[in-house]
PDB file of N, CA and C in Angstrom:
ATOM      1  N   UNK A   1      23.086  42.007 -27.732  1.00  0.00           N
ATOM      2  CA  UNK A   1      23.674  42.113 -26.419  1.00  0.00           C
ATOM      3  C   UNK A   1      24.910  41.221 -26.364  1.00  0.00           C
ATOM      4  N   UNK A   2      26.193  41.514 -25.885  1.00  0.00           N
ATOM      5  CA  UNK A   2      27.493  41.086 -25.844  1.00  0.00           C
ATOM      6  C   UNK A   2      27.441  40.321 -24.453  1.00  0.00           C
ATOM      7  N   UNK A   3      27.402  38.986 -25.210  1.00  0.00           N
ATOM      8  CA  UNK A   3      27.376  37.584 -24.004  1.00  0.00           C
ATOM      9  C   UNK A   3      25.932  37.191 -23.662  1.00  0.00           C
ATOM     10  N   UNK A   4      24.908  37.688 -24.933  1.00  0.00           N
ATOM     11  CA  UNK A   4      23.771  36.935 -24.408  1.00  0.00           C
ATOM     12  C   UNK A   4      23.730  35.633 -25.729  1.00  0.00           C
ATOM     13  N   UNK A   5      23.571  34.668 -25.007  1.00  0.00           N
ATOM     14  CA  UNK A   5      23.305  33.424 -25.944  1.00  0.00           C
ATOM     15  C   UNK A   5      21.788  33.479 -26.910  1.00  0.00           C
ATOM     16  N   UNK A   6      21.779  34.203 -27.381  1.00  0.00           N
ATOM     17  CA  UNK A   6      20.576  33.985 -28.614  1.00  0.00           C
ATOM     18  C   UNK A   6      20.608  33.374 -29.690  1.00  0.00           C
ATOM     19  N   UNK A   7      21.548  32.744 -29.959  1.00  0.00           N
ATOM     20  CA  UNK A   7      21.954  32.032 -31.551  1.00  0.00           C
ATOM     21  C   UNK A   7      20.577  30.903 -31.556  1.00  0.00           C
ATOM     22  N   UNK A   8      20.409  30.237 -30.088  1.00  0.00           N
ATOM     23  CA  UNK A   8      19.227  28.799 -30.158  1.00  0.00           C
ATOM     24  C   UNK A   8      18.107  29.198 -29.539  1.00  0.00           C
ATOM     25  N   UNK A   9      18.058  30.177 -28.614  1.00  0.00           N
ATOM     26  CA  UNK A   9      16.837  30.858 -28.888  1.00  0.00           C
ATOM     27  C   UNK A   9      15.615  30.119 -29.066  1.00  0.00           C
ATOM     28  N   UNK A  10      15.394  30.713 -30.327  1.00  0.00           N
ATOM     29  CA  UNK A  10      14.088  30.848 -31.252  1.00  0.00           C
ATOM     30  C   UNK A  10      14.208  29.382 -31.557  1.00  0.00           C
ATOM     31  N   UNK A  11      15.343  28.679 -31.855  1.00  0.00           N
ATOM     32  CA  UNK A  11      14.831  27.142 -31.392  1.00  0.00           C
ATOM     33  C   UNK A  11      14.300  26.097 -30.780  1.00  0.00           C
ATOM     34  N   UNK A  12      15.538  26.376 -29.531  1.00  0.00           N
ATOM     35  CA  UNK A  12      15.573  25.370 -28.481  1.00  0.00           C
ATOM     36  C   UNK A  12      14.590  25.961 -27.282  1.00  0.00           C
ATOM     37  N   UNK A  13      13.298  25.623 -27.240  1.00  0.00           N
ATOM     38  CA  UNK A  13      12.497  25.787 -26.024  1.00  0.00           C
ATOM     39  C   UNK A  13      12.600  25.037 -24.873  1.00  0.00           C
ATOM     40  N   UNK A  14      12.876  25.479 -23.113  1.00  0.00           N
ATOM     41  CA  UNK A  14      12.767  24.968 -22.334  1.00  0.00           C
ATOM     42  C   UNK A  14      11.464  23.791 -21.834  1.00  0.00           C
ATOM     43  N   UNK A  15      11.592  22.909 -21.620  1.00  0.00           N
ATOM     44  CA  UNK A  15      11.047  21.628 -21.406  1.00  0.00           C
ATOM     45  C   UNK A  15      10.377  22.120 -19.663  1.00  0.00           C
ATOM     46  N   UNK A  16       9.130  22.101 -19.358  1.00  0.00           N
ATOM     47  CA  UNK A  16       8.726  22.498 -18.207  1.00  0.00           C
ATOM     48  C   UNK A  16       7.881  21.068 -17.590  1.00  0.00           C
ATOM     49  N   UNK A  17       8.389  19.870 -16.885  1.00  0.00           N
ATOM     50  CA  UNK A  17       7.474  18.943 -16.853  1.00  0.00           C
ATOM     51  C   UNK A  17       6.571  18.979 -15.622  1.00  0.00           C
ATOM     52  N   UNK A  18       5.303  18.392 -15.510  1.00  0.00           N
ATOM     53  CA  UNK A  18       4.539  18.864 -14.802  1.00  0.00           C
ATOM     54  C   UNK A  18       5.179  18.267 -13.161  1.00  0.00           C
ATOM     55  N   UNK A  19       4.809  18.767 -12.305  1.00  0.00           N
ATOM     56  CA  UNK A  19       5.647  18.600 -11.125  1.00  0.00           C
ATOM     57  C   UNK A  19       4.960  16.887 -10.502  1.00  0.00           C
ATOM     58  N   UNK A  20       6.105  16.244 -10.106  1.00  0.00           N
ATOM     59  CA  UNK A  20       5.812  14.877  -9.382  1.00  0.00           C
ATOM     60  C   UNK A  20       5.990  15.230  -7.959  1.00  0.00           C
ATOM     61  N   UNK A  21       4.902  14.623  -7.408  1.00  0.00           N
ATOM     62  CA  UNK A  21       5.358  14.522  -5.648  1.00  0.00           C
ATOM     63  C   UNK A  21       6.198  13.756  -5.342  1.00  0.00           C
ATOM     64  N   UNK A  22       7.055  13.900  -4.645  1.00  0.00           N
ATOM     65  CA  UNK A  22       7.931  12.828  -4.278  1.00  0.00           C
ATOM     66  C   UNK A  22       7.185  12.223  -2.851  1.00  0.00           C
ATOM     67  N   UNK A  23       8.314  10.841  -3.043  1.00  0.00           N
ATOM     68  CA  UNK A  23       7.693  10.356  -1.270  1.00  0.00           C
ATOM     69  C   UNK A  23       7.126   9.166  -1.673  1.00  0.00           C
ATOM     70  N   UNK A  24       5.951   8.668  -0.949  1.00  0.00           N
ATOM     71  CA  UNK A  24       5.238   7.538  -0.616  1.00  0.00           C
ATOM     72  C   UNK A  24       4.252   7.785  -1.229  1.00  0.00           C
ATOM     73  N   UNK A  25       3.071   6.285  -2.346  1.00  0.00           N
ATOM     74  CA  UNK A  25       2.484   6.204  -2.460  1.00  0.00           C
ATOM     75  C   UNK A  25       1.429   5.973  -1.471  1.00  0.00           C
ATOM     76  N   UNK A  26       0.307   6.807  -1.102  1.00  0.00           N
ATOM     77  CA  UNK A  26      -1.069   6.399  -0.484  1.00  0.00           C
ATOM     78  C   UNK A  26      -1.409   5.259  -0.768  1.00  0.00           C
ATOM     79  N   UNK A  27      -1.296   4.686  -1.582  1.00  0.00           N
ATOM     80  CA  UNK A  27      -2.468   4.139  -2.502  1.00  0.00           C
ATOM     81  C   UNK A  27      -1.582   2.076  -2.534  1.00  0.00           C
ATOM     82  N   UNK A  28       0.149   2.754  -2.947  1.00  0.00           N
ATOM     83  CA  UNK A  28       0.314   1.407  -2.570  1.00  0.00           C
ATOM     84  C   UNK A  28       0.907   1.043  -0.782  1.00  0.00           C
ATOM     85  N   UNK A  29       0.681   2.058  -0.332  1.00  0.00           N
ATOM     86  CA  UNK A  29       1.129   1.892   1.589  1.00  0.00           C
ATOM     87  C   UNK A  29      -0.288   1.378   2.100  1.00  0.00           C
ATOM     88  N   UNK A  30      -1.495   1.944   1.299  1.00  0.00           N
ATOM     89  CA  UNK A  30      -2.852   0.990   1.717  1.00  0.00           C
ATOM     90  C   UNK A  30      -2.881  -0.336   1.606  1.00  0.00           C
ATOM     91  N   UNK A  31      -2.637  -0.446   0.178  1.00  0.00           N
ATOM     92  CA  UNK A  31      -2.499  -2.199  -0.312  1.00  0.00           C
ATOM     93  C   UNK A  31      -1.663  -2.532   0.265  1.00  0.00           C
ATOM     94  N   UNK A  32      -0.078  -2.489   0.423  1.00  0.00           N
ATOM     95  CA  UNK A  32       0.301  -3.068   1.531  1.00  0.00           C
ATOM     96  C   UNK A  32       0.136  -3.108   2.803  1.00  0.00           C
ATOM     97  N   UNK A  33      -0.473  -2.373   3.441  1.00  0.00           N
ATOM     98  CA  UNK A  33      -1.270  -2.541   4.948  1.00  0.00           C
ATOM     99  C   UNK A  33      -2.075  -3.401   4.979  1.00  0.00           C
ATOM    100  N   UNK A  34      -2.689  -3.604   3.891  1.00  0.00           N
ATOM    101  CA  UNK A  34      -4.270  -4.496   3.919  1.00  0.00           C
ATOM    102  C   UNK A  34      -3.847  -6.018   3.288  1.00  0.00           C
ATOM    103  N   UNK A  35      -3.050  -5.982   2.936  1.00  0.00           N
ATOM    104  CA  UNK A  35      -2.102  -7.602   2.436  1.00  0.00           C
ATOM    105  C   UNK A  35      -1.995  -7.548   3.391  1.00  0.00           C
ATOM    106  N   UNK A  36      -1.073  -6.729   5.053  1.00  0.00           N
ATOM    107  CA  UNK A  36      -0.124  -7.182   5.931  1.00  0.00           C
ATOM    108  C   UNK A  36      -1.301  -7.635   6.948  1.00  0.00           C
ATOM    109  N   UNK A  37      -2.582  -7.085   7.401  1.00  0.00           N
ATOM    110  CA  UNK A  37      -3.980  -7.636   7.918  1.00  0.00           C
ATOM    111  C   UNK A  37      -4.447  -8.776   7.375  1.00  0.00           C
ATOM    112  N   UNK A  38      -4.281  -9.091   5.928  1.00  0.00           N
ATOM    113  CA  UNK A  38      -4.724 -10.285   5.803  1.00  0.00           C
ATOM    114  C   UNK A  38      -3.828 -11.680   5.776  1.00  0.00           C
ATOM    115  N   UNK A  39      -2.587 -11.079   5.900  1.00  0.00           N
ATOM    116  CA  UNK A  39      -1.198 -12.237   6.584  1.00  0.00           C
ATOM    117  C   UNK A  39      -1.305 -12.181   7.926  1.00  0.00           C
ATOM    118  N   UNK A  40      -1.524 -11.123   8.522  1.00  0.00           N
ATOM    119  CA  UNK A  40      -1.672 -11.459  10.038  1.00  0.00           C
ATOM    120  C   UNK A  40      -2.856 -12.657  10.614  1.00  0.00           C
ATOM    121  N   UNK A  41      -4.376 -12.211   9.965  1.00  0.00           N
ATOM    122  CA  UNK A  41      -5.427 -12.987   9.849  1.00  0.00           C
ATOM    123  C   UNK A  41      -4.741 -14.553   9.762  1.00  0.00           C
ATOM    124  N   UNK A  42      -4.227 -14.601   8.348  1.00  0.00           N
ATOM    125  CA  UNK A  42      -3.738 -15.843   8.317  1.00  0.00           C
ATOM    126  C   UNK A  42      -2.955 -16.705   9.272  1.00  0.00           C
ATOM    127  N   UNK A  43      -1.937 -16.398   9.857  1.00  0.00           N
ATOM    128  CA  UNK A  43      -1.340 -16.598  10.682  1.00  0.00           C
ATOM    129  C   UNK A  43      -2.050 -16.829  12.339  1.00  0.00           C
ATOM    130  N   UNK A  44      -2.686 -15.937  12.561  1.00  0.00           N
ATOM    131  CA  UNK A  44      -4.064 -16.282  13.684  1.00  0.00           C
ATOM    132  C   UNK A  44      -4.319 -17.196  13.643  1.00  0.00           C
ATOM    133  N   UNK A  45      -4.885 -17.206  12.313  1.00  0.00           N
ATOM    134  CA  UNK A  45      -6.248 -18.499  12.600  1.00  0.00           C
ATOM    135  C   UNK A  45      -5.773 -19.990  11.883  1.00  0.00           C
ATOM    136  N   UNK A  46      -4.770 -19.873  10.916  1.00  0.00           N
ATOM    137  CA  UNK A  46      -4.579 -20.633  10.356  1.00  0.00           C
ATOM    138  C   UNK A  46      -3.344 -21.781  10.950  1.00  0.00           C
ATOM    139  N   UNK A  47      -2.546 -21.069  12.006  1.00  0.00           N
ATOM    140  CA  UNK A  47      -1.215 -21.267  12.036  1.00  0.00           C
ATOM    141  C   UNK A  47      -1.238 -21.703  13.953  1.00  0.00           C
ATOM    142  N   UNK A  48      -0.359 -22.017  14.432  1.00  0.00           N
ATOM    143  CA  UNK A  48      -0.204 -22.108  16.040  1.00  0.00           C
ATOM    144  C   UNK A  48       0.981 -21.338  16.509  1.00  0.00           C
ATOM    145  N   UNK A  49       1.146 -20.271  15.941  1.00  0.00           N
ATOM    146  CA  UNK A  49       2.117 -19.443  16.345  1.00  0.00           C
ATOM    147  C   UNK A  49       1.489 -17.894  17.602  1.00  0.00           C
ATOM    148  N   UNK A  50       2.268 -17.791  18.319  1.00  0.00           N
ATOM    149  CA  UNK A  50       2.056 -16.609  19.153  1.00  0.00           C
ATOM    150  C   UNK A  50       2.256 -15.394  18.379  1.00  0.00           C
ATOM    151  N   UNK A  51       1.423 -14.502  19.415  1.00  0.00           N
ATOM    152  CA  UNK A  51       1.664 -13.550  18.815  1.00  0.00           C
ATOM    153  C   UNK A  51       2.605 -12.341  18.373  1.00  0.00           C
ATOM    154  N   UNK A  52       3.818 -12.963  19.041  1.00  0.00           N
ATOM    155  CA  UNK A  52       5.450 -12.069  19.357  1.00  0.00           C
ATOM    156  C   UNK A  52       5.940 -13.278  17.750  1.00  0.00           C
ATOM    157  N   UNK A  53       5.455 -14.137  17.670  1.00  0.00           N
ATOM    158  CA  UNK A  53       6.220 -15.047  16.325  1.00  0.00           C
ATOM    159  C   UNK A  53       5.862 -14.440  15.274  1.00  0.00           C
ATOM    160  N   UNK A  54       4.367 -13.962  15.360  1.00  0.00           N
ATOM    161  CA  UNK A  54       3.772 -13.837  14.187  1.00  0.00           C
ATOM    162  C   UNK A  54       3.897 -12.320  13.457  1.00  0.00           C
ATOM    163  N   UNK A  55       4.428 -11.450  14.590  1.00  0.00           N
ATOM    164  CA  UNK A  55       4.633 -10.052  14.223  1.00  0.00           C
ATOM    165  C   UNK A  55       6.095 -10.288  13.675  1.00  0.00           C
ATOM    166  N   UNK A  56       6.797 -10.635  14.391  1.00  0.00           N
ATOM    167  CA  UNK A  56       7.996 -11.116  14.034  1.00  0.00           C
ATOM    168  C   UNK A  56       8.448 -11.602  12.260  1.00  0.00           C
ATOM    169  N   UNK A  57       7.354 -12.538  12.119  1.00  0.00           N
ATOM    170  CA  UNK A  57       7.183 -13.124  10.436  1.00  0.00           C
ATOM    171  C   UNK A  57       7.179 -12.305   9.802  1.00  0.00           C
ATOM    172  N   UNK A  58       6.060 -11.042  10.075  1.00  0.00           N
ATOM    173  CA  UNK A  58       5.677 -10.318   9.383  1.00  0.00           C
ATOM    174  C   UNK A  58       6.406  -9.304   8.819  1.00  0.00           C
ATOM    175  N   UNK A  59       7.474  -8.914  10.374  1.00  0.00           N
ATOM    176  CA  UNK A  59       8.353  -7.958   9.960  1.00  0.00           C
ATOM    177  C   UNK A  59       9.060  -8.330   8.891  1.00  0.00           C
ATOM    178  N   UNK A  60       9.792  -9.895   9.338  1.00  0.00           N
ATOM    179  CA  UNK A  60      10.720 -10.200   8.058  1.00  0.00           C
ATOM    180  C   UNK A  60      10.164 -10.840   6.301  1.00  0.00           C
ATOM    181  N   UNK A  61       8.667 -10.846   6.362  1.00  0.00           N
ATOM    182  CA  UNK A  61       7.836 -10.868   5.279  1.00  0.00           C
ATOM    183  C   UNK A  61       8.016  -9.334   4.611  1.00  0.00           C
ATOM    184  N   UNK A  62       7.730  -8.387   5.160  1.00  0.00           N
ATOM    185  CA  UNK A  62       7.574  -6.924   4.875  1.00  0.00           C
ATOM    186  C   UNK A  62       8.422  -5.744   5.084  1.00  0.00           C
ATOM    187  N   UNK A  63       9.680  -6.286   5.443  1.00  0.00           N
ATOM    188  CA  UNK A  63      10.659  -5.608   5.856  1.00  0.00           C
ATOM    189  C   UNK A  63      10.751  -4.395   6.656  1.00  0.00           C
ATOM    190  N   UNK A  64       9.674  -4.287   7.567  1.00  0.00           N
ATOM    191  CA  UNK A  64       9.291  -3.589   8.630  1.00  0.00           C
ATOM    192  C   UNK A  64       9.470  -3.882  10.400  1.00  0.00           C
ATOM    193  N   UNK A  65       9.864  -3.160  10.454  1.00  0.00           N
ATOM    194  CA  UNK A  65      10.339  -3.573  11.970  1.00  0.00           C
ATOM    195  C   UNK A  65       9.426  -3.756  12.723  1.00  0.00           C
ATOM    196  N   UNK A  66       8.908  -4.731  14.229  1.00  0.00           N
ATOM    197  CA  UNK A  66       8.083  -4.896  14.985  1.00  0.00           C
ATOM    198  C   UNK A  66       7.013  -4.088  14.997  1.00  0.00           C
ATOM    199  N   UNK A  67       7.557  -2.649  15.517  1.00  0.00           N
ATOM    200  CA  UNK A  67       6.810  -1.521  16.015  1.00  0.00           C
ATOM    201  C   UNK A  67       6.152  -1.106  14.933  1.00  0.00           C
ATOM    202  N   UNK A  68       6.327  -0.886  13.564  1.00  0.00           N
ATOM    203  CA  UNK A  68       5.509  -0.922  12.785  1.00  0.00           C
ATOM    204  C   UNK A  68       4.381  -1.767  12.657  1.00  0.00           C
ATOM    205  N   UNK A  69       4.682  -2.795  12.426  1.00  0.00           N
ATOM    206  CA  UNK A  69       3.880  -3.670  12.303  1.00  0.00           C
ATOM    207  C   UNK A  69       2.662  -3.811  13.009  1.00  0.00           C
ATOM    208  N   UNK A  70       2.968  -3.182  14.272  1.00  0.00           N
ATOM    209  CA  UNK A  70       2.067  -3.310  15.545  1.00  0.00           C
ATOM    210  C   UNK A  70       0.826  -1.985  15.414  1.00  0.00           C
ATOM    211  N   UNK A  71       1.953  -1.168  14.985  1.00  0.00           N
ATOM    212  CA  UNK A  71       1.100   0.730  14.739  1.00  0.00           C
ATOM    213  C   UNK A  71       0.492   0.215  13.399  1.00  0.00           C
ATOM    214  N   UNK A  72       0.533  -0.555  12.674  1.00  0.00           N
ATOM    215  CA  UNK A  72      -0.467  -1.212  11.496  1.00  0.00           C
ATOM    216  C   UNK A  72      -1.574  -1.151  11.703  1.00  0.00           C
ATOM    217  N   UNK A  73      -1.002  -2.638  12.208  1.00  0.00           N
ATOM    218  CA  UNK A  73      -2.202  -3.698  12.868  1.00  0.00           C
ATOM    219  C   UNK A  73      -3.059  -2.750  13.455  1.00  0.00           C
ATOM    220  N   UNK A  74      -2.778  -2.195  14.857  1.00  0.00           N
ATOM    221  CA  UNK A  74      -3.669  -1.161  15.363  1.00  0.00           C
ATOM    222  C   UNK A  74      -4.601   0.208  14.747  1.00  0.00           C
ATOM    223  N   UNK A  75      -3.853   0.461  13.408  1.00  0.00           N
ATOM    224  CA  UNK A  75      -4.639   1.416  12.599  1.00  0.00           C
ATOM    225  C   UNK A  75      -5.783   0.628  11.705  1.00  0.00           C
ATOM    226  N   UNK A  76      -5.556  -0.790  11.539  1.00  0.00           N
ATOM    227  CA  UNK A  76      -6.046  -1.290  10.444  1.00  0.00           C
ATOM    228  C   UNK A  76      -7.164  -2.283  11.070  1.00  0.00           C
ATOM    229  N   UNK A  77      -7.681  -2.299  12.327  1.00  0.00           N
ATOM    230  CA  UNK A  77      -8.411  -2.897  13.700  1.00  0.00           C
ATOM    231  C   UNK A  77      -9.425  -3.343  12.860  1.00  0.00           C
ATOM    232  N   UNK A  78     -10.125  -2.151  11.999  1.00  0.00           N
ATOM    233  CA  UNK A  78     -11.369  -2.724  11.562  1.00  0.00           C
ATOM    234  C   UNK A  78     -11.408  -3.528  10.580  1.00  0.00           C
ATOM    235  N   UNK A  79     -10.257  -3.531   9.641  1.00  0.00           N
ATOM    236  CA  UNK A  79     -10.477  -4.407   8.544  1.00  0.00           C
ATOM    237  C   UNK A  79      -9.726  -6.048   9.475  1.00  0.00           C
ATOM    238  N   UNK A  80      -9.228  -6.304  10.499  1.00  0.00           N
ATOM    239  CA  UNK A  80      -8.892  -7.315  11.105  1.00  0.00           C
ATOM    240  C   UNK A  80     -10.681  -7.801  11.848  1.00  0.00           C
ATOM    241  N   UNK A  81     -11.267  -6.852  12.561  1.00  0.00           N
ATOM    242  CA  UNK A  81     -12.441  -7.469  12.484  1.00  0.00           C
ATOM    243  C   UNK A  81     -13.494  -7.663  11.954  1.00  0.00           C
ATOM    244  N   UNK A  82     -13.084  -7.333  10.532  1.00  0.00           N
ATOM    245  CA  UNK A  82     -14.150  -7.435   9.160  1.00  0.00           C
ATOM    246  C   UNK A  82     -13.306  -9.205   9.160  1.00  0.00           C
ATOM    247  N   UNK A  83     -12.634  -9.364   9.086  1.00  0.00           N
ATOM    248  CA  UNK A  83     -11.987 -10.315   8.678  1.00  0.00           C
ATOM    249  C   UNK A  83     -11.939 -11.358   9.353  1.00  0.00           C
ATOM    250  N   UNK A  84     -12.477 -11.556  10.834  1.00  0.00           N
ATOM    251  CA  UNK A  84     -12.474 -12.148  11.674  1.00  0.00           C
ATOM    252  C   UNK A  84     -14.210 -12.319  11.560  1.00  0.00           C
ATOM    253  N   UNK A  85     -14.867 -11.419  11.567  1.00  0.00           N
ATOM    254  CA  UNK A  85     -16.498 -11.884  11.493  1.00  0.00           C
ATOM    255  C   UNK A  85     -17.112 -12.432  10.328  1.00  0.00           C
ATOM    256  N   UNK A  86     -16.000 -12.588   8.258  1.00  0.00           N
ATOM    257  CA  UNK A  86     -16.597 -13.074   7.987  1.00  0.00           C
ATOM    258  C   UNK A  86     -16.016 -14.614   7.993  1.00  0.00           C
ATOM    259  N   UNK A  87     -14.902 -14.436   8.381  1.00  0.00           N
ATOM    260  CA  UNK A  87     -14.532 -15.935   8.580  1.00  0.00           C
ATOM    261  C   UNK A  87     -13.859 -16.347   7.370  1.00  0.00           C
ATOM    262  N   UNK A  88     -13.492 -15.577   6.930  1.00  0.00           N
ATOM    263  CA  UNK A  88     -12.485 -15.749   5.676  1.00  0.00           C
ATOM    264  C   UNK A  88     -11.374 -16.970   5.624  1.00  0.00           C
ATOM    265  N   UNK A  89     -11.430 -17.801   4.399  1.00  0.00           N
ATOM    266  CA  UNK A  89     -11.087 -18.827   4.266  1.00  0.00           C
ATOM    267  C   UNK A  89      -9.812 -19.220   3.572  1.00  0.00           C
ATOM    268  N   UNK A  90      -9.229 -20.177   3.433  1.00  0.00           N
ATOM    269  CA  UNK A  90      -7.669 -19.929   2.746  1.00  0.00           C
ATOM    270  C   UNK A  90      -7.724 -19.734   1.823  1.00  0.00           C
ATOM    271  N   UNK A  91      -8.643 -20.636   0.780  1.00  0.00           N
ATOM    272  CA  UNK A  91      -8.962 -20.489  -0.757  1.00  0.00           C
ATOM    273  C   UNK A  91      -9.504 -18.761  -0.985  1.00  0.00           C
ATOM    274  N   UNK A  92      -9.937 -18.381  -0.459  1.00  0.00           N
ATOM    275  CA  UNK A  92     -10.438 -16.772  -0.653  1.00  0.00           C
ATOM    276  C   UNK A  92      -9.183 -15.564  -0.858  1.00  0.00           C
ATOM    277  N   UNK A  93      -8.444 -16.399   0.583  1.00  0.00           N
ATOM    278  CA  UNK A  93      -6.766 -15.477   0.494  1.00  0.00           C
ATOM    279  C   UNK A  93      -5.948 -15.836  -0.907  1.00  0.00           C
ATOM    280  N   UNK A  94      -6.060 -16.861  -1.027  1.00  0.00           N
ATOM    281  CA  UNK A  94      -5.034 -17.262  -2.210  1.00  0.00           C
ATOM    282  C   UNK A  94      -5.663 -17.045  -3.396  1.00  0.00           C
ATOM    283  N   UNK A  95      -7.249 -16.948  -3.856  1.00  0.00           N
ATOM    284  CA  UNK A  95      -7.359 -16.239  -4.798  1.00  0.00           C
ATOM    285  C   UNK A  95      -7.351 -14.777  -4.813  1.00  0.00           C
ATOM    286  N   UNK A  96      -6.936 -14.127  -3.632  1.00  0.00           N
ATOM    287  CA  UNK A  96      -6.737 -12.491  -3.724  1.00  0.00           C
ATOM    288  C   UNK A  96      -5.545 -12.265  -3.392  1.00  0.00           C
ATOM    289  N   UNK A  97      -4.684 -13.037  -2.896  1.00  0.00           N
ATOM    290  CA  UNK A  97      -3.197 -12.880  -3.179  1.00  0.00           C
ATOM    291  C   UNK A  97      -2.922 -14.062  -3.711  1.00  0.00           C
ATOM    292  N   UNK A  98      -2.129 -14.441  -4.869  1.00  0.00           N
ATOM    293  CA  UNK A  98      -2.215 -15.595  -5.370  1.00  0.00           C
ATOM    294  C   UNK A  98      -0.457 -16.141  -5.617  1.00  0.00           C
ATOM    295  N   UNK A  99       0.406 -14.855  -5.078  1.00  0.00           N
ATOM    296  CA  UNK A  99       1.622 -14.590  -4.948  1.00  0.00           C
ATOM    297  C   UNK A  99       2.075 -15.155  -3.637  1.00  0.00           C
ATOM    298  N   UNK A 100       1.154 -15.330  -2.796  1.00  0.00           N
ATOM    299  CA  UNK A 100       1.566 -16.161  -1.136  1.00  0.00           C
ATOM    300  C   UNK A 100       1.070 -17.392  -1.240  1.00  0.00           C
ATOM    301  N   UNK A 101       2.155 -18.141  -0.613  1.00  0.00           N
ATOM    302  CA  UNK A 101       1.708 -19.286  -0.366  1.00  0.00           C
ATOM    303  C   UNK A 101       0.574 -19.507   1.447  1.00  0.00           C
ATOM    304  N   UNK A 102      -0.578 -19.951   1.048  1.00  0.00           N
ATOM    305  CA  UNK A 102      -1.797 -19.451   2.547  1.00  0.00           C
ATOM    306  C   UNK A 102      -1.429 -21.114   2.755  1.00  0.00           C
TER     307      UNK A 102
END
């Protein structure tokens, strides 16, 4: 056929790679939600800051704006009162994040 490229053909096979999702990890938007509950925790109980300071920190800890932070917090209620009933301690935070200073 005149103008069909067959010379590579029978060589050169097209490369088909399996398809990636693009977007956001599940998996690390959890772990960071559940770090950002257990910096909030910290800050509660550990710290004498209000609670407009402490969202505030957080934003500029996590580079998330207020309102996020807040639609978090509020999705993440139960692991804040898992966290509040067992009374979780600084040494506990800093051996499970060991990257923050508690």
């Amino acid at each position: 056929m005149i103008g069909a490229r067959t010379l590579f053909t029978d060589i050169v096979t097209e490369e088909t790679f399996p398809s990636v999702s693009k977007g956001r990890s599940a998996t690390l938007d959890a772990a960071r939600n559940e770090l950002l509950c257990h910096r909030y925790y910290y800050y509660l109980t550990f710290t004498d800051k209000r609670y407009e300071a402490i969202v505030t920190t957080l934003s500029d800890e996590f580079f998330l704006s207020n309102i996020t932070i807040v639609e978090i917090l509020k999705r993440y209620i139960s692991t804040l009162q898992r966290l509040r009933n067992e009374k979780i301690g600084k040494t506990i935070l800093a051996k499970k994040y060991p990257h923050f200073s508690w």
